[in-house]
N, C-alpha and C. Protein backbone atom coordinates (compact mmCIF):
# COMPACT_ATOMS: atom_id res chain seq x y z
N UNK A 1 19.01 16.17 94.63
CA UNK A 1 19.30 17.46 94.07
C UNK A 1 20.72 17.87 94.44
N UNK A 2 21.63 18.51 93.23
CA UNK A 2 22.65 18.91 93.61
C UNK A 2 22.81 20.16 94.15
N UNK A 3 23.54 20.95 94.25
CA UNK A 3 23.71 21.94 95.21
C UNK A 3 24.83 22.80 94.41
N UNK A 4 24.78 24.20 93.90
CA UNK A 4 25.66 24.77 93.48
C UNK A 4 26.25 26.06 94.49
N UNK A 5 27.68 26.23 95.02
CA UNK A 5 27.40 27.34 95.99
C UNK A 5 28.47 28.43 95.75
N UNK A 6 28.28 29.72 94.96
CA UNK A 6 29.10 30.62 94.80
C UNK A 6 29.67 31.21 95.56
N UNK A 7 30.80 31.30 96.09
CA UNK A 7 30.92 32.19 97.52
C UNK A 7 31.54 33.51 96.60
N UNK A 8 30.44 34.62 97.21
CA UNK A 8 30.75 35.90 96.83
C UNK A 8 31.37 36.15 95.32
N UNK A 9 30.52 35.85 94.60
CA UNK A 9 31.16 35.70 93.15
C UNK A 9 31.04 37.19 92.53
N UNK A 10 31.43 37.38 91.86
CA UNK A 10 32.07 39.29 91.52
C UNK A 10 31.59 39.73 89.77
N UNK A 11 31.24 39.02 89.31
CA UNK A 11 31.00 39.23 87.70
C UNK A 11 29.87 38.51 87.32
N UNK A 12 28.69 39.14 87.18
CA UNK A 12 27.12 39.33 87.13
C UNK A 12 26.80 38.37 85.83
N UNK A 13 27.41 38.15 84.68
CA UNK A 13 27.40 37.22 83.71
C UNK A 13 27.69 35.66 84.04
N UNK A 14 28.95 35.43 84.79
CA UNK A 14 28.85 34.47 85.05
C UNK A 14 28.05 33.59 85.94
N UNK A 15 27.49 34.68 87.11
CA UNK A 15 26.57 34.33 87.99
C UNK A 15 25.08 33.41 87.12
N UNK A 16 24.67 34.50 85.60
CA UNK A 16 23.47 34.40 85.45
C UNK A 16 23.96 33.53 84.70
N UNK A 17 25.25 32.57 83.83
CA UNK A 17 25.29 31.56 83.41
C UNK A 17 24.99 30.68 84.60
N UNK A 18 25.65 30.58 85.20
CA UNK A 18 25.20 29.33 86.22
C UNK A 18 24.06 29.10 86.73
N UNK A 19 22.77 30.53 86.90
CA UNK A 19 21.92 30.49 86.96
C UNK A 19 20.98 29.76 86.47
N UNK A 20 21.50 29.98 84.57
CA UNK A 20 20.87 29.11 83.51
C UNK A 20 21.23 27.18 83.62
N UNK A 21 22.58 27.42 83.82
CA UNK A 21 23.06 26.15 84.20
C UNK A 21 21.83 25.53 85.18
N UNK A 22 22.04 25.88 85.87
CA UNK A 22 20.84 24.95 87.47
C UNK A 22 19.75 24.73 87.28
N UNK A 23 18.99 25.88 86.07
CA UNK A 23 17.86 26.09 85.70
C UNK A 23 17.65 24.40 85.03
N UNK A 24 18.69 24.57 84.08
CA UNK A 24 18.67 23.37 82.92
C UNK A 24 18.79 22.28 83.60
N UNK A 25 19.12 21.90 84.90
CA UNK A 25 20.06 20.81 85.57
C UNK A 25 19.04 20.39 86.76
N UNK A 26 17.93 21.35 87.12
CA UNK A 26 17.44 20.76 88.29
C UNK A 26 18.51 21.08 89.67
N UNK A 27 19.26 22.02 89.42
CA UNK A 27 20.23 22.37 90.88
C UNK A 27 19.86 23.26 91.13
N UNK A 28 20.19 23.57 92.66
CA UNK A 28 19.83 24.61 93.31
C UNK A 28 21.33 25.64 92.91
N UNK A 29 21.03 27.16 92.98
CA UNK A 29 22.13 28.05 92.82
C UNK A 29 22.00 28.42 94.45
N UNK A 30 23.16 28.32 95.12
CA UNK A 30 23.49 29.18 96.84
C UNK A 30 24.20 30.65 96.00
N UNK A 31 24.20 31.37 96.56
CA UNK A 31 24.70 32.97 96.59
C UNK A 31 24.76 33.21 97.77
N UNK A 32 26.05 32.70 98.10
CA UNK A 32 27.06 33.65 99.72
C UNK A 32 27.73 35.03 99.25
N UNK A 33 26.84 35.92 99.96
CA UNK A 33 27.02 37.32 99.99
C UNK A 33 28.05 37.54 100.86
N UNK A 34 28.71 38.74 100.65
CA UNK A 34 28.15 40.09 99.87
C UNK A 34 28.51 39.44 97.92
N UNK A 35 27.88 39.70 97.35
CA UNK A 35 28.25 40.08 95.94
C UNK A 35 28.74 41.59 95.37
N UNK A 36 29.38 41.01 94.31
CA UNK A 36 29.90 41.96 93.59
C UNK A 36 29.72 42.78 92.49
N UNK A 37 28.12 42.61 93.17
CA UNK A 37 26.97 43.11 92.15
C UNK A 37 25.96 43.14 92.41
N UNK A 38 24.72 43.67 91.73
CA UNK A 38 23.44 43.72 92.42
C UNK A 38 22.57 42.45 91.58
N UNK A 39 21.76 41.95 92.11
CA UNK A 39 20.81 40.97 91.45
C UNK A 39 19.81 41.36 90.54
N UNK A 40 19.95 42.60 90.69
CA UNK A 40 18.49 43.32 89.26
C UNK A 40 19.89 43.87 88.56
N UNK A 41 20.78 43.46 88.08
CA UNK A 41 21.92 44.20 87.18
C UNK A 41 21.71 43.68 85.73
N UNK A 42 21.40 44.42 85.16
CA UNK A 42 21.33 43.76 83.30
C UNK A 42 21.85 42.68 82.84
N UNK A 43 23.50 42.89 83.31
CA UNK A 43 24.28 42.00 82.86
C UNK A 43 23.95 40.30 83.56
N UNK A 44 23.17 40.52 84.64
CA UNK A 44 23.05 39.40 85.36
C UNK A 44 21.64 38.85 84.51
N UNK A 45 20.83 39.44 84.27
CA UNK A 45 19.70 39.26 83.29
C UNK A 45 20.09 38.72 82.01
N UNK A 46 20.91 39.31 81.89
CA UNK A 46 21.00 38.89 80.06
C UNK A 46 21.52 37.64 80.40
N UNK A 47 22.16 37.22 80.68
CA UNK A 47 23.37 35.84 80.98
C UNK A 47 22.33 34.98 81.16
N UNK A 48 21.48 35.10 82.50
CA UNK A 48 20.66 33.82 82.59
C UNK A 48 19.54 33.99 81.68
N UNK A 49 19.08 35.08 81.28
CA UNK A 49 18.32 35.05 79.87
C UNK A 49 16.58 34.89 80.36
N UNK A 50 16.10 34.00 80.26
CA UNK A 50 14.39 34.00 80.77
C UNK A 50 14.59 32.73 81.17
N UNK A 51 15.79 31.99 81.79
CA UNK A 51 15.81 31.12 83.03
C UNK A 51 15.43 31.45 84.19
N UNK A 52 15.23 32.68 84.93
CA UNK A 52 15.48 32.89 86.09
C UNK A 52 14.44 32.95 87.11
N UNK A 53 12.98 32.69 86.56
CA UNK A 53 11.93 32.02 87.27
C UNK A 53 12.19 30.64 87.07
N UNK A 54 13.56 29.74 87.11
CA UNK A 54 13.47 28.06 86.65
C UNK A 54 14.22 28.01 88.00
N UNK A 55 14.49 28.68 87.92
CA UNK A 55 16.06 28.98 88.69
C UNK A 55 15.87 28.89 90.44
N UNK A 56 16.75 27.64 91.10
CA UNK A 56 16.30 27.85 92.42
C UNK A 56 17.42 28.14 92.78
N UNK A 57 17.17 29.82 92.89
CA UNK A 57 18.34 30.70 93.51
C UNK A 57 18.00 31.06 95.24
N UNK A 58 18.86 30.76 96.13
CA UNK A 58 18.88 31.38 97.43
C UNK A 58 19.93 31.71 98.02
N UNK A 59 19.95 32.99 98.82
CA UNK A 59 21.02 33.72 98.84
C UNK A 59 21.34 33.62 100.53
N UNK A 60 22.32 33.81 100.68
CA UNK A 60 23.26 33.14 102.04
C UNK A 60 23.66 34.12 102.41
N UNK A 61 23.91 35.29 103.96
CA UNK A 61 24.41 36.31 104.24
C UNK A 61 26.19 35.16 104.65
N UNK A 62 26.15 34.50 104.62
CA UNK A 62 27.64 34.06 105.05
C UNK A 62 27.23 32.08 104.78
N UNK A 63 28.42 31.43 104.76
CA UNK A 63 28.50 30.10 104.27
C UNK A 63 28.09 29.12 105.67
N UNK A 64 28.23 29.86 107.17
CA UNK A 64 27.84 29.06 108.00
C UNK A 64 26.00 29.33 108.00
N UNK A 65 25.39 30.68 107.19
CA UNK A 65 24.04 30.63 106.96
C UNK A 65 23.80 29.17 106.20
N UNK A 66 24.85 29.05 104.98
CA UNK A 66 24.05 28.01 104.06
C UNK A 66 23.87 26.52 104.77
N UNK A 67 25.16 26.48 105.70
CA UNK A 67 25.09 25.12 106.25
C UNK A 67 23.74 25.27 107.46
N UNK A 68 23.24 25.96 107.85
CA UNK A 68 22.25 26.11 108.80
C UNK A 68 20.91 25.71 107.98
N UNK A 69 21.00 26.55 106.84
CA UNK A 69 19.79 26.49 106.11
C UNK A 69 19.62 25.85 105.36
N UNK A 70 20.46 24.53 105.32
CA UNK A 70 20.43 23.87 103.39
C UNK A 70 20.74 22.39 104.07
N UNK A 71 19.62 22.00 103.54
CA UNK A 71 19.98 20.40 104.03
C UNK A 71 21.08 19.48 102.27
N UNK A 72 21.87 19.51 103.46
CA UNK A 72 22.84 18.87 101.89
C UNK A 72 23.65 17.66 102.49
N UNK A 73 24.22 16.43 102.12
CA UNK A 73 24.87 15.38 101.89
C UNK A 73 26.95 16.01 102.78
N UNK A 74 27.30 16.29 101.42
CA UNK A 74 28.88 16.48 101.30
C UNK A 74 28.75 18.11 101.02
N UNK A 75 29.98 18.86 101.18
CA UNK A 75 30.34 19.78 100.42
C UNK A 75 31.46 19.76 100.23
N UNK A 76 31.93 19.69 98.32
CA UNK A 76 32.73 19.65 97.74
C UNK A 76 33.66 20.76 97.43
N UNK A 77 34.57 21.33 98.06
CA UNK A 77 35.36 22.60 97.62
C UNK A 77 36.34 22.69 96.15
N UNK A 78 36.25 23.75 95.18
CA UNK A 78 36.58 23.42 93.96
C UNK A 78 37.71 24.75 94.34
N UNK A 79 39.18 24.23 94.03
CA UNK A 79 40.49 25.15 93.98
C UNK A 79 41.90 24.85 93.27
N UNK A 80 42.40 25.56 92.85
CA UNK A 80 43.59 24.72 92.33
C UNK A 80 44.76 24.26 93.31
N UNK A 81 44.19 24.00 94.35
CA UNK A 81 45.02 24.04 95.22
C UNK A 81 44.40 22.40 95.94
N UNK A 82 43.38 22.13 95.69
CA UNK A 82 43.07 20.46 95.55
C UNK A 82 44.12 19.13 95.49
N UNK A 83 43.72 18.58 95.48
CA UNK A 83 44.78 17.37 96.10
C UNK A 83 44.21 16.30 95.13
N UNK A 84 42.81 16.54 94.40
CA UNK A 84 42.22 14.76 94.36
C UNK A 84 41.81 15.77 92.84
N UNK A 85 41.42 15.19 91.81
CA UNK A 85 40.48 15.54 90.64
C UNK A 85 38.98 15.44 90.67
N UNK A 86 38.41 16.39 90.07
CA UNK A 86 36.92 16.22 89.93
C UNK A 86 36.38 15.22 89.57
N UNK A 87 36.47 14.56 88.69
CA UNK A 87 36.59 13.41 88.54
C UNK A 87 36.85 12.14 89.00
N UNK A 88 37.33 12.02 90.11
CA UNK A 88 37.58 11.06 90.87
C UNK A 88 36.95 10.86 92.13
N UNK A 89 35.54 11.27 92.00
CA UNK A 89 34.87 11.68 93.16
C UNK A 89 33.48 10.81 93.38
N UNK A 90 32.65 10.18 93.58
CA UNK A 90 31.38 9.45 93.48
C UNK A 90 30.42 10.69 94.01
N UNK A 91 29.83 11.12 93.13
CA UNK A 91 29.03 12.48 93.82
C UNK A 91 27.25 11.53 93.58
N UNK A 92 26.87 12.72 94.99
CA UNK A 92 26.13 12.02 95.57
C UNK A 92 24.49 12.88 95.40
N UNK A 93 23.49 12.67 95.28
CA UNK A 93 21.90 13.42 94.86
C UNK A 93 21.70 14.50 95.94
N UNK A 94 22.49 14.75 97.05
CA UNK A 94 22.60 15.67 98.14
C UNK A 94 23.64 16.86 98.33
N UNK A 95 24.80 16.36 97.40
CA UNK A 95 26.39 17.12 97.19
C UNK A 95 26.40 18.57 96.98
N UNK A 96 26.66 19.45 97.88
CA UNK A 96 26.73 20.50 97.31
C UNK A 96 28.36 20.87 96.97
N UNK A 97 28.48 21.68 95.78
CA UNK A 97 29.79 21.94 94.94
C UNK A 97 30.43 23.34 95.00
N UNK A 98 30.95 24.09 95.94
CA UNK A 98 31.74 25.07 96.41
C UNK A 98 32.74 25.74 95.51
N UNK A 99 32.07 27.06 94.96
CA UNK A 99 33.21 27.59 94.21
C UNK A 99 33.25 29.10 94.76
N UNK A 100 35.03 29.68 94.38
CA UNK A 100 35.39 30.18 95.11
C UNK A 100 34.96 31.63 94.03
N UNK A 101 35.37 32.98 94.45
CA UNK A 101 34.84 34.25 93.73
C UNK A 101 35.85 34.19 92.30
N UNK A 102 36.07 35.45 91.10
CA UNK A 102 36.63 35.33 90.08
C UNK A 102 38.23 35.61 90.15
N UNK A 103 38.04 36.58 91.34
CA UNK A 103 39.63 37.22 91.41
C UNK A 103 40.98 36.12 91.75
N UNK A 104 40.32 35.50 92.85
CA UNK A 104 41.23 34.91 93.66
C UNK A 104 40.90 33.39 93.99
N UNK A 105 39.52 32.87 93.88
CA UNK A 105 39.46 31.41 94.36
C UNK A 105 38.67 31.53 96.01
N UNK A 106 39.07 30.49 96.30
CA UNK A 106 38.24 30.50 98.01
C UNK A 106 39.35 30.67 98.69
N UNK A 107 39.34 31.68 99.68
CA UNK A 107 39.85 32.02 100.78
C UNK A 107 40.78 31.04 101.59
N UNK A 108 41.82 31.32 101.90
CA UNK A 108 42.50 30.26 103.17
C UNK A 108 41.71 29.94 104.12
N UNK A 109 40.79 30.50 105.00
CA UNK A 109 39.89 29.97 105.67
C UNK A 109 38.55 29.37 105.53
N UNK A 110 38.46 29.65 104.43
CA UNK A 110 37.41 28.47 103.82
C UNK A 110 38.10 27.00 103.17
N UNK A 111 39.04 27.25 102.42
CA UNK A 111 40.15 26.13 101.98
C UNK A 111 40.26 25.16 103.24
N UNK A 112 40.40 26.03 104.26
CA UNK A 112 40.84 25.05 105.40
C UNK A 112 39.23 24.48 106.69
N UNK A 113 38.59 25.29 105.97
CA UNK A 113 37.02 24.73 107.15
C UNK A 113 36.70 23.31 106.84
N UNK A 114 36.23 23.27 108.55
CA UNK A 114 36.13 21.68 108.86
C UNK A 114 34.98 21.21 108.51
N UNK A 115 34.53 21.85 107.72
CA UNK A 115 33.03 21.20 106.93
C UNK A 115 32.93 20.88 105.35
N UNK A 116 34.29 21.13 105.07
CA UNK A 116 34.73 21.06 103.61
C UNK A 116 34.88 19.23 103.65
N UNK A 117 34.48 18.57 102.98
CA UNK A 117 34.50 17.08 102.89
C UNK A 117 35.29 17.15 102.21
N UNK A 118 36.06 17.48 100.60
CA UNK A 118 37.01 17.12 100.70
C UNK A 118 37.15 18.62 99.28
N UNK A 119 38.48 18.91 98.72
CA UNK A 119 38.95 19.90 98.35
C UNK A 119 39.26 19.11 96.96
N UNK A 120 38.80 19.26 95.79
CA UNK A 120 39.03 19.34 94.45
C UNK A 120 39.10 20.25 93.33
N UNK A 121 40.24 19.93 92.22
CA UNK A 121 40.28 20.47 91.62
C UNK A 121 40.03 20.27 89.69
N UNK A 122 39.89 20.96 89.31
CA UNK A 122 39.43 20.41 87.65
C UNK A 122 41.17 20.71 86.99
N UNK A 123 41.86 19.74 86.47
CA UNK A 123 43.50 19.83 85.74
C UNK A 123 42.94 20.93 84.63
N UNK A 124 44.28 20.82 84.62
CA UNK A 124 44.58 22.36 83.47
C UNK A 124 45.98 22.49 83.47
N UNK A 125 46.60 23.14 82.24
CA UNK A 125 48.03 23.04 82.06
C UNK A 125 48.58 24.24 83.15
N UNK A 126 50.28 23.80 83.30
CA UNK A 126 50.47 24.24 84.49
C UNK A 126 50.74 25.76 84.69
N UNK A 127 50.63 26.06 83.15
CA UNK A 127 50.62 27.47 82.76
C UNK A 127 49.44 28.39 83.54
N UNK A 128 48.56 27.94 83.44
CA UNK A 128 47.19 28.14 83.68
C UNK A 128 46.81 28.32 85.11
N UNK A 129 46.41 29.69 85.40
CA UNK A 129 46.11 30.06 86.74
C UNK A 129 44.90 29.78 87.11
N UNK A 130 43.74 29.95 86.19
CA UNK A 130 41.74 29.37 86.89
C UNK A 130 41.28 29.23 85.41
N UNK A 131 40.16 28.86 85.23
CA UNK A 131 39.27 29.22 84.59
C UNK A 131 37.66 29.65 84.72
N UNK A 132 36.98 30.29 83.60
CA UNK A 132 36.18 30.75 84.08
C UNK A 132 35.10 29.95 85.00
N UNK A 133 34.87 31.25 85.80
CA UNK A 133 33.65 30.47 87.04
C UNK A 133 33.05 29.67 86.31
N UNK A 134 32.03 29.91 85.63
CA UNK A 134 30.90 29.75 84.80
C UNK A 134 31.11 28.06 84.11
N UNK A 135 32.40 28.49 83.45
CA UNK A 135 32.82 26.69 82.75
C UNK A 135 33.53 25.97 83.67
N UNK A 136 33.96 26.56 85.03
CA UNK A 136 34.25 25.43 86.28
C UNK A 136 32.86 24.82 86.72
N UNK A 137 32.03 25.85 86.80
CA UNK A 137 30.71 25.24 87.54
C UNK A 137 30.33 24.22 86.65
N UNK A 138 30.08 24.39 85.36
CA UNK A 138 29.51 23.48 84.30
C UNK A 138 30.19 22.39 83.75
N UNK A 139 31.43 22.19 84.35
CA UNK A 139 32.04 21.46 83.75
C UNK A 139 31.83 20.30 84.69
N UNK A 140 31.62 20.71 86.49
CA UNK A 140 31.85 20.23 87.48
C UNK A 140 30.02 19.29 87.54
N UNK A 141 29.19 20.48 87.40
CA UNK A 141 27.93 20.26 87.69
C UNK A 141 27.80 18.75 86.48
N UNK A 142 27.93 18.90 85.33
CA UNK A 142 27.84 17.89 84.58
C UNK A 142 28.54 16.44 85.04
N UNK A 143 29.40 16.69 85.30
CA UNK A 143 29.85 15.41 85.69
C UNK A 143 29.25 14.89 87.05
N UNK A 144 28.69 15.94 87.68
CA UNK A 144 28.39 14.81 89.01
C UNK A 144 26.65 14.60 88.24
N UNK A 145 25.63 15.75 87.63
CA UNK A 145 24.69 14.87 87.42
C UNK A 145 25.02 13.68 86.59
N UNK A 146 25.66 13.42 85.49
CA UNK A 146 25.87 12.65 84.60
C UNK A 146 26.29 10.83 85.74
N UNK A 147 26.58 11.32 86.69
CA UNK A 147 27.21 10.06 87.37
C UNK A 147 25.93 9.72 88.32
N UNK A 148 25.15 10.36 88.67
CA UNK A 148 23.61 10.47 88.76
C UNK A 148 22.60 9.77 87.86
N UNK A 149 23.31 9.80 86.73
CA UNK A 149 22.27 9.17 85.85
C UNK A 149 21.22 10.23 84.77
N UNK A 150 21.64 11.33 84.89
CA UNK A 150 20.95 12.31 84.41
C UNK A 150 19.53 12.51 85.39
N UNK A 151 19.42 12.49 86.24
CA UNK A 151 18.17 12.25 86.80
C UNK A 151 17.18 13.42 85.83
N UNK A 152 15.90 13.41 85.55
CA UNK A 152 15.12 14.15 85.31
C UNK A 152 15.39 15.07 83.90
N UNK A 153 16.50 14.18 83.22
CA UNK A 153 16.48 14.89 81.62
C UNK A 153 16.01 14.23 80.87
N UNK A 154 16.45 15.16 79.63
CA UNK A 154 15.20 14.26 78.83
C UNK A 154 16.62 14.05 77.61
């Protein structure tokens, strides 16, 4: 199982896409609080839609909670500030995939924690400051199940 982990993500739509995402994918969704929103918020409803009993969502008061509580493989940090491509990675049935909030990305002190296995990023022209959470997660999540083998699709 892969591992999806939002740290403190701020916009309730994209949350409940990724929600749907994990739903569809067999991944777990992490939610490292505080959020920037409430979890009964409409907008977070509508997005994941009537995924959200599929959905293995668990929520983290801080990221050294998730590593306490989450038995996982690697954790993959996603920033534009990466060194290696998403793509160039052998992801693994244990991997969890680290993305940072909408405003700003992950923090300098998470960028730099010694539990980060290694720091990647998805290319994009150099114009281009992020893209959305939602199509980083999905763009990211696909490629590591797909290198998986699709486990468990149909």
């Amino acid at each position: 199982m892969l591992h999806v982990v939002l740290y403190r993500p701020e916009i309730p739509p994209n949350t409940g896409n990724a929600m749907r995402l994990c739903a569809n994918t067999g991944t777990a969704l992490h939610l490292i609080h505080p959020l920037g929103f409430s979890l009964d918020e409409a907008r977070l409803k509508r997005a994941g839609l009537d995924y959200r009993h599929w959905a293995d969502v668990r929520n983290h008061d801080s990221l050294d909670d998730f590593v306490a509580t989450t038995d996982f493989d690697r954790l993959w940090g996603f920033s534009q500030h990466g060194q290696r491509s998403y793509s160039d990675v052998d992801y693994g049935p244990g991997d969890a995939l680290l993305f940072g909030p909408e405003s700003d990305g992950l923090p300098g002190d998470v960028l730099a924690w010694e539990r980060i296995d290694g720091l990647l990023r998805i290319p994009m022209l150099p114009r281009a400051r992020s893209l959305n959470l939602a199509n980083a997660v999905a763009i990211v999540v696909y490629e590591a199940w797909g290198r998986l083998g699709f486990p468990g699709g149909v």
